[in-house]
C-alpha atoms as a PDB file:
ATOM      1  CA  UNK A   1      69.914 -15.808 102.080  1.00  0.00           C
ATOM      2  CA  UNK A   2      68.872 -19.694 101.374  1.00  0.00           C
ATOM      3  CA  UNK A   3      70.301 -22.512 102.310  1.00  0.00           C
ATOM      4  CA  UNK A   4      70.630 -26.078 102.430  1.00  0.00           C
ATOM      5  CA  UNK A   5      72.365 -28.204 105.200  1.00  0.00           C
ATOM      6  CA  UNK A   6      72.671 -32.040 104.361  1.00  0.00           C
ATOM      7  CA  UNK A   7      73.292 -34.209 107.021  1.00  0.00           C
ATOM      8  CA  UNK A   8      72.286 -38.208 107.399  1.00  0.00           C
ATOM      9  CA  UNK A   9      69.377 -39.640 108.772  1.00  0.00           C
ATOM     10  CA  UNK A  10      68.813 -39.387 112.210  1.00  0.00           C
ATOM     11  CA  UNK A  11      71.166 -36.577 112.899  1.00  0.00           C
ATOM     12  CA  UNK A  12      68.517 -34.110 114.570  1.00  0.00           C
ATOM     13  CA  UNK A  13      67.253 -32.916 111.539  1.00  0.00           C
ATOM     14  CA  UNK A  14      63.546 -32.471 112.879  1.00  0.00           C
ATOM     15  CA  UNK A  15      63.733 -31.940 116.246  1.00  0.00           C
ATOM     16  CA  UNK A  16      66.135 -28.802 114.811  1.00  0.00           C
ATOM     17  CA  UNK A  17      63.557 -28.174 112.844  1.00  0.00           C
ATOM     18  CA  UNK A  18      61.031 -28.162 115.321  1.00  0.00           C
ATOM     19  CA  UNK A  19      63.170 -25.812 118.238  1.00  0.00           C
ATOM     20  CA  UNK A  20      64.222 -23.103 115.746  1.00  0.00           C
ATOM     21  CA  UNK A  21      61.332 -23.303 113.060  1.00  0.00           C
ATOM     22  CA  UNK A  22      61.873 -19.440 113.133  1.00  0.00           C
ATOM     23  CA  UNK A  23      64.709 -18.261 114.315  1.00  0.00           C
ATOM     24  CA  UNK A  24      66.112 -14.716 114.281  1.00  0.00           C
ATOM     25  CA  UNK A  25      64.732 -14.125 111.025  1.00  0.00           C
ATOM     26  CA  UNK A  26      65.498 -17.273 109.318  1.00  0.00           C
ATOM     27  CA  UNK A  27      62.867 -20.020 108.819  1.00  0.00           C
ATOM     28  CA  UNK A  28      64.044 -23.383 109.028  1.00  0.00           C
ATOM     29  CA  UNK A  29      62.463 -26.400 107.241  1.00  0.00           C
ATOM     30  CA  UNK A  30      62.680 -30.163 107.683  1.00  0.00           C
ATOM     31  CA  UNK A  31      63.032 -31.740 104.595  1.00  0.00           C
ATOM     32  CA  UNK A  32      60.310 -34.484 105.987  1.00  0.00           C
ATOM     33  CA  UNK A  33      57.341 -32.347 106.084  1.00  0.00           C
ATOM     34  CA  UNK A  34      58.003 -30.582 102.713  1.00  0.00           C
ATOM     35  CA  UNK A  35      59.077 -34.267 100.914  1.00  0.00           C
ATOM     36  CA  UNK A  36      54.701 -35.482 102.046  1.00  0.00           C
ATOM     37  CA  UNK A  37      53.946 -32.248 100.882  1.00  0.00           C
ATOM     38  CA  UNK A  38      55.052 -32.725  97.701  1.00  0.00           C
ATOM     39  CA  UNK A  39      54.240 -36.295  97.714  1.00  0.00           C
ATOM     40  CA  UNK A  40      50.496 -35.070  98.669  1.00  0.00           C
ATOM     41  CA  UNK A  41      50.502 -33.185  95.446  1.00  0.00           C
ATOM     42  CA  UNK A  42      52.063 -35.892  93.552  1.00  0.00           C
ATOM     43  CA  UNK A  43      54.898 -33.944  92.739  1.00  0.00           C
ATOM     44  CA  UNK A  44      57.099 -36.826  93.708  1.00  0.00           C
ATOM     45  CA  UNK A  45      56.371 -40.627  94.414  1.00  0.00           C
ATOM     46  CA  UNK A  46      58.375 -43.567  95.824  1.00  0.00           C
ATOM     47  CA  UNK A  47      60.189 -44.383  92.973  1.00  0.00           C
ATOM     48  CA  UNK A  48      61.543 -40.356  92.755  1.00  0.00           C
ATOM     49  CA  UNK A  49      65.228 -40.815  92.793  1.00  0.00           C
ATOM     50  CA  UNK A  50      67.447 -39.062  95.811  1.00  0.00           C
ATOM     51  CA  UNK A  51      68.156 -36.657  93.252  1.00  0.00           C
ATOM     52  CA  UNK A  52      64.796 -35.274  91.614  1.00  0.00           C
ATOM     53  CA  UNK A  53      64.240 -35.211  95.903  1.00  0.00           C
ATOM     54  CA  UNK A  54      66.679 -32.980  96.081  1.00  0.00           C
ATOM     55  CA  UNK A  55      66.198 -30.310  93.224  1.00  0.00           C
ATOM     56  CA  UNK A  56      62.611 -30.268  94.271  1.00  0.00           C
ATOM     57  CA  UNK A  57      63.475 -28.815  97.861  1.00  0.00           C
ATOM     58  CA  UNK A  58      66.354 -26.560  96.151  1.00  0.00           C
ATOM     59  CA  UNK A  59      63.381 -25.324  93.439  1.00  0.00           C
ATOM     60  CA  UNK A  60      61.605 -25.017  96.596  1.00  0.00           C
ATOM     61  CA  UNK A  61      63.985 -23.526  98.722  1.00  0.00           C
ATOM     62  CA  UNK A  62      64.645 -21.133  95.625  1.00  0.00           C
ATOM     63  CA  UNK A  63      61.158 -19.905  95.544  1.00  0.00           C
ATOM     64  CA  UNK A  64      61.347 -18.504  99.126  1.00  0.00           C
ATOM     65  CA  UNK A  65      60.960 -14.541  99.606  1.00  0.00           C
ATOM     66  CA  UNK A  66      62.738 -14.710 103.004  1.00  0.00           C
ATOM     67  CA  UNK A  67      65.838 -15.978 104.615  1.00  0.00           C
ATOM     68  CA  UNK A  68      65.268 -19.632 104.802  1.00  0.00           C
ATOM     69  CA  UNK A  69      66.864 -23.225 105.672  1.00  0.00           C
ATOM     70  CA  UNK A  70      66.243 -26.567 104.741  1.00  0.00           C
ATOM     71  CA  UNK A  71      67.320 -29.309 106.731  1.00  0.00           C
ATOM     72  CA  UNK A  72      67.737 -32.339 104.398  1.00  0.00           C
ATOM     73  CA  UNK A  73      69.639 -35.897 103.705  1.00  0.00           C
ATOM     74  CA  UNK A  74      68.887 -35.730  99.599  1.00  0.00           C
ATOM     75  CA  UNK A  75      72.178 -34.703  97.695  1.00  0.00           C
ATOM     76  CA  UNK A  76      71.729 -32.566  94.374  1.00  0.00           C
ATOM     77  CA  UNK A  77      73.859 -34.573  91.869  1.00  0.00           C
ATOM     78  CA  UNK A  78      75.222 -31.097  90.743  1.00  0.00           C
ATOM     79  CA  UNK A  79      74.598 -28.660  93.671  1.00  0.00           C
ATOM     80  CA  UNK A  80      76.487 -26.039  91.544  1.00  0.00           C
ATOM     81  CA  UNK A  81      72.835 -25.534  89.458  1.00  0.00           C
ATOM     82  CA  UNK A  82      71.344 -23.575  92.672  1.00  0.00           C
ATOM     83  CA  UNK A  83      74.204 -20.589  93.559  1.00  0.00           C
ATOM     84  CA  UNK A  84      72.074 -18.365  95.149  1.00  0.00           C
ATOM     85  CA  UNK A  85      71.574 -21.168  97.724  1.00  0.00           C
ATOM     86  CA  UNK A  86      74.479 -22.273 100.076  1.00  0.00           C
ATOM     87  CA  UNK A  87      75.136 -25.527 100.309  1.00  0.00           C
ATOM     88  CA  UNK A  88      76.400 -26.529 103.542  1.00  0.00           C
ATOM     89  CA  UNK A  89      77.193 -30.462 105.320  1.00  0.00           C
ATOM     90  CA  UNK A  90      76.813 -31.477 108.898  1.00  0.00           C
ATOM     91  CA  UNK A  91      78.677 -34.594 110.033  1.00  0.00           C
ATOM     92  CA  UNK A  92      77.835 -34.965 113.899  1.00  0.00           C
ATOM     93  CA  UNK A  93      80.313 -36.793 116.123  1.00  0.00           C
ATOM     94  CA  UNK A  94      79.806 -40.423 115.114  1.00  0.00           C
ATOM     95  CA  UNK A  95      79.137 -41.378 119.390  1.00  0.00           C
ATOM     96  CA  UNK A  96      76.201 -38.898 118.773  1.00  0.00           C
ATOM     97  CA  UNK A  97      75.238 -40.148 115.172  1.00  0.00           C
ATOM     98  CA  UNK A  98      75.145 -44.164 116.829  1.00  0.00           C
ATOM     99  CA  UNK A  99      73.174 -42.741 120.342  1.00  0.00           C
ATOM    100  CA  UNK A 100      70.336 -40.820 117.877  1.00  0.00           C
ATOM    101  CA  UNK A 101      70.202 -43.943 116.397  1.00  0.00           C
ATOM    102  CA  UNK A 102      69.906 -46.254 118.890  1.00  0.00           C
ATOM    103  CA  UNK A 103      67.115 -43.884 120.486  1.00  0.00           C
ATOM    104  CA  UNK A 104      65.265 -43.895 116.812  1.00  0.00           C
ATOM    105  CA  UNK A 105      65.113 -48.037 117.108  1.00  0.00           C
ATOM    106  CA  UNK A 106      64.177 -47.716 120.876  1.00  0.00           C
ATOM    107  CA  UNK A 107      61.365 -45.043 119.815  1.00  0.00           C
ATOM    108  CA  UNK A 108      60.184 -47.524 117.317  1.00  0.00           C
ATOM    109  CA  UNK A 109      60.265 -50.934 119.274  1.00  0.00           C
ATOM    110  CA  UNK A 110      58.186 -48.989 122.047  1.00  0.00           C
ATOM    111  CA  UNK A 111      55.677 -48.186 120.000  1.00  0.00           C
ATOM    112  CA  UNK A 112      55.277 -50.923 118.253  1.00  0.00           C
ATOM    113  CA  UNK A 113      54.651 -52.984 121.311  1.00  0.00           C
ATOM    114  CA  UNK A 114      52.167 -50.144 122.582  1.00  0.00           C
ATOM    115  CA  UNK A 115      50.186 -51.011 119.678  1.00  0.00           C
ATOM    116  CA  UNK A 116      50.005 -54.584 120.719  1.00  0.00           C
ATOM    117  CA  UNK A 117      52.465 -56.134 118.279  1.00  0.00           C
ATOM    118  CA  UNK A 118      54.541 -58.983 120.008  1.00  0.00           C
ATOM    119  CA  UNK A 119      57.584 -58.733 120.971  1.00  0.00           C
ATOM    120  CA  UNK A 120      59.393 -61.003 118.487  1.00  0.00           C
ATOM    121  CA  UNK A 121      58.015 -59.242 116.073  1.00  0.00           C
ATOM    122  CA  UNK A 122      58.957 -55.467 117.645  1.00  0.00           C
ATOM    123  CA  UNK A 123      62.634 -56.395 117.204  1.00  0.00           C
ATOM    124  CA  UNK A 124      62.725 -56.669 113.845  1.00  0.00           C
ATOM    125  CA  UNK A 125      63.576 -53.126 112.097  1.00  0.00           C
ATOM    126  CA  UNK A 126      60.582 -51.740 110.011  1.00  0.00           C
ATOM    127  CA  UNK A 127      62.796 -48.492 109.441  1.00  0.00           C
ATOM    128  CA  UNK A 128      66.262 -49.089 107.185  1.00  0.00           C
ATOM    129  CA  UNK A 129      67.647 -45.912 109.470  1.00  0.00           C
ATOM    130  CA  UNK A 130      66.877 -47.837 112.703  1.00  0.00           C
ATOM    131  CA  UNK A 131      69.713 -50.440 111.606  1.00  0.00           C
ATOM    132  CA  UNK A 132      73.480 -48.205 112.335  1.00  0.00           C
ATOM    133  CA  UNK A 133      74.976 -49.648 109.162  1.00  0.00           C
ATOM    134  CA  UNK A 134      72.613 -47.820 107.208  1.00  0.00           C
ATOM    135  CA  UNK A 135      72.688 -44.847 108.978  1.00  0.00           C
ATOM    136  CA  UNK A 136      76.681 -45.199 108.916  1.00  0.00           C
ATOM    137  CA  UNK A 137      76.743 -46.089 105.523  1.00  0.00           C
ATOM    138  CA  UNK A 138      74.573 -42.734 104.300  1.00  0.00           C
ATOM    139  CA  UNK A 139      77.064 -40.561 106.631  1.00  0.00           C
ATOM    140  CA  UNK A 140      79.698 -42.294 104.323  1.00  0.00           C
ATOM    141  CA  UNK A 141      78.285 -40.639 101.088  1.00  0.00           C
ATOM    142  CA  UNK A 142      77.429 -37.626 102.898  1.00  0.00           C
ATOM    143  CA  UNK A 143      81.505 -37.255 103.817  1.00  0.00           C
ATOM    144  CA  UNK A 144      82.176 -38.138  99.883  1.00  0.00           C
ATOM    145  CA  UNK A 145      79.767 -36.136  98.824  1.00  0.00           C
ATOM    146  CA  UNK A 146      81.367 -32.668 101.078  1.00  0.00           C
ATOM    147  CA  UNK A 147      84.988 -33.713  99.612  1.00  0.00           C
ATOM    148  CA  UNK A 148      83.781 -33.949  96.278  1.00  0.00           C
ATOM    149  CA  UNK A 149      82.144 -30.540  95.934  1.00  0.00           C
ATOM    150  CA  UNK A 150      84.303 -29.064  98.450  1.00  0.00           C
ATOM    151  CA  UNK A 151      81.521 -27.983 100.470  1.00  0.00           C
ATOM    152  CA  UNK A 152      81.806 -26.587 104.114  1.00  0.00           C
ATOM    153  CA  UNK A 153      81.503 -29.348 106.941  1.00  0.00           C
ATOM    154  CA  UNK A 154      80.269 -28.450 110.330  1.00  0.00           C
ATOM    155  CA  UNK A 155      79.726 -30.824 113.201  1.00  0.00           C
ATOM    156  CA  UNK A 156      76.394 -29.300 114.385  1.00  0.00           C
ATOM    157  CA  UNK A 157      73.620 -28.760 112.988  1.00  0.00           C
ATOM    158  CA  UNK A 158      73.539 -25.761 115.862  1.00  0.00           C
ATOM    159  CA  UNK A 159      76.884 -24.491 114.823  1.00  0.00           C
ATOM    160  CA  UNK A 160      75.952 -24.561 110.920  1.00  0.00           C
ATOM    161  CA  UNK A 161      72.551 -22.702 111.647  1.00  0.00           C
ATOM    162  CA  UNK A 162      74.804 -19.903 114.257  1.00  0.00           C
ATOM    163  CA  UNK A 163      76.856 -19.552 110.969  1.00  0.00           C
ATOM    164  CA  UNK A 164      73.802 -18.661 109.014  1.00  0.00           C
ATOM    165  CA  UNK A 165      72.477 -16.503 111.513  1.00  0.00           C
ATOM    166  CA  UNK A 166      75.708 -14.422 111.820  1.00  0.00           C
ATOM    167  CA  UNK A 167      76.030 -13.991 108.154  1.00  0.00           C
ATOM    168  CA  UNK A 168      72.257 -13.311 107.893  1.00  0.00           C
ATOM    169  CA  UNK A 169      72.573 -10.325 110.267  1.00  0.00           C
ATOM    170  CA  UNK A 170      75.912  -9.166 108.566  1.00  0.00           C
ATOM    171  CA  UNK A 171      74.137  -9.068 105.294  1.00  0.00           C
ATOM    172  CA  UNK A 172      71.077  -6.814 106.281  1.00  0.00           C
ATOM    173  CA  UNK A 173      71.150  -3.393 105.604  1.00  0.00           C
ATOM    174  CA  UNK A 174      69.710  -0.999 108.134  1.00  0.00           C
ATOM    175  CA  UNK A 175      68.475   2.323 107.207  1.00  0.00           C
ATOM    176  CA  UNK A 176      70.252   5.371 108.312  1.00  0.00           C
ATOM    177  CA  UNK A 177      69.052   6.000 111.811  1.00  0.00           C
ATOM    178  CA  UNK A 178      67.669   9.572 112.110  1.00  0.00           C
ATOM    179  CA  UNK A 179      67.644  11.105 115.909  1.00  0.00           C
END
């Protein structure tokens, strides 16, 4: 079983990532570390549309030999071309989705200041998913994106991954036990 949950930006795609990397037999991916791994082999760049993002995590996603997950904002422009791999939305409760955010900007004005950069300057957003109306905006799309396909929206990325996990386990065959 593969799949690939699209959410927006800060919705608690890596630190999901990072608390059920492997998780009752189904390994879970942020879409972060595999998008520098494939921009440390060049197999993308900055200019690499959302798209050609996207089919190179499904391609990757596809090549798996086990049950796995990839957490990810990119939308395929045609996620019919992958069937073997389910394609699934998240849309957290926006109260959540603004509070993730908030903390993101937070994260980033902190550390900018540890790093001796005034304060003036530490206020102004160096991330575009610091700033809500981006973040807002990309949830947006993400909502169009689930009507238009008619995909199936959950609003966890928990609850989407306990779906996976109980479909997982009522897929696997066990051999006949003998006593």
């Amino acid at each position: 079983m593969k799949a690939y949950i699209i959410t927006s930006p800060c919705s608690g795609k890596t630190a999901t990532a990072r608390h059920y990397s492997h998780h009752d037999g189904l390994v879970i991916f942020d879409h972060n570390d595999l998008t520098e791994m494939f921009f440390d082999r060049e197999q993308i760049t900055i200019q690499s549309t959302e798209n050609e993002k996207a089919e190179l995590l499904l391609s990757y996603l596809d090549a798996q030999l086990f049950p796995s997950c990839i957490l990810g904002s990119y939308m395929p422009t045609n996620p019919t071309l992958h069937p073997e791999i389910k394609i699934i939305i998240v849309i957290i409760p926006k109260h959540i989705h603004y509070f993730y955010t908030l903390k993101r900007r937070v994260r980033s004005i902190l550390g900018r200041i540890h790093e001796g950069i005034p304060l003036t300057k530490c206020i102004i957003p160096t991330d575009r998913w610091d700033e809500w109306q981006n973040t807002s905006a990309h949830r947006d799309q993400v909502k169009s994106y689930a009507t238009k396909h008619n995909l199936p929206v959950y609003r966890s990325l928990q609850d989407a991954i306990t779906t996976l996990l109980n479909r997982l386990l009522a897929d696997q065959k066990y051999p006949p036990h003998n006593s």
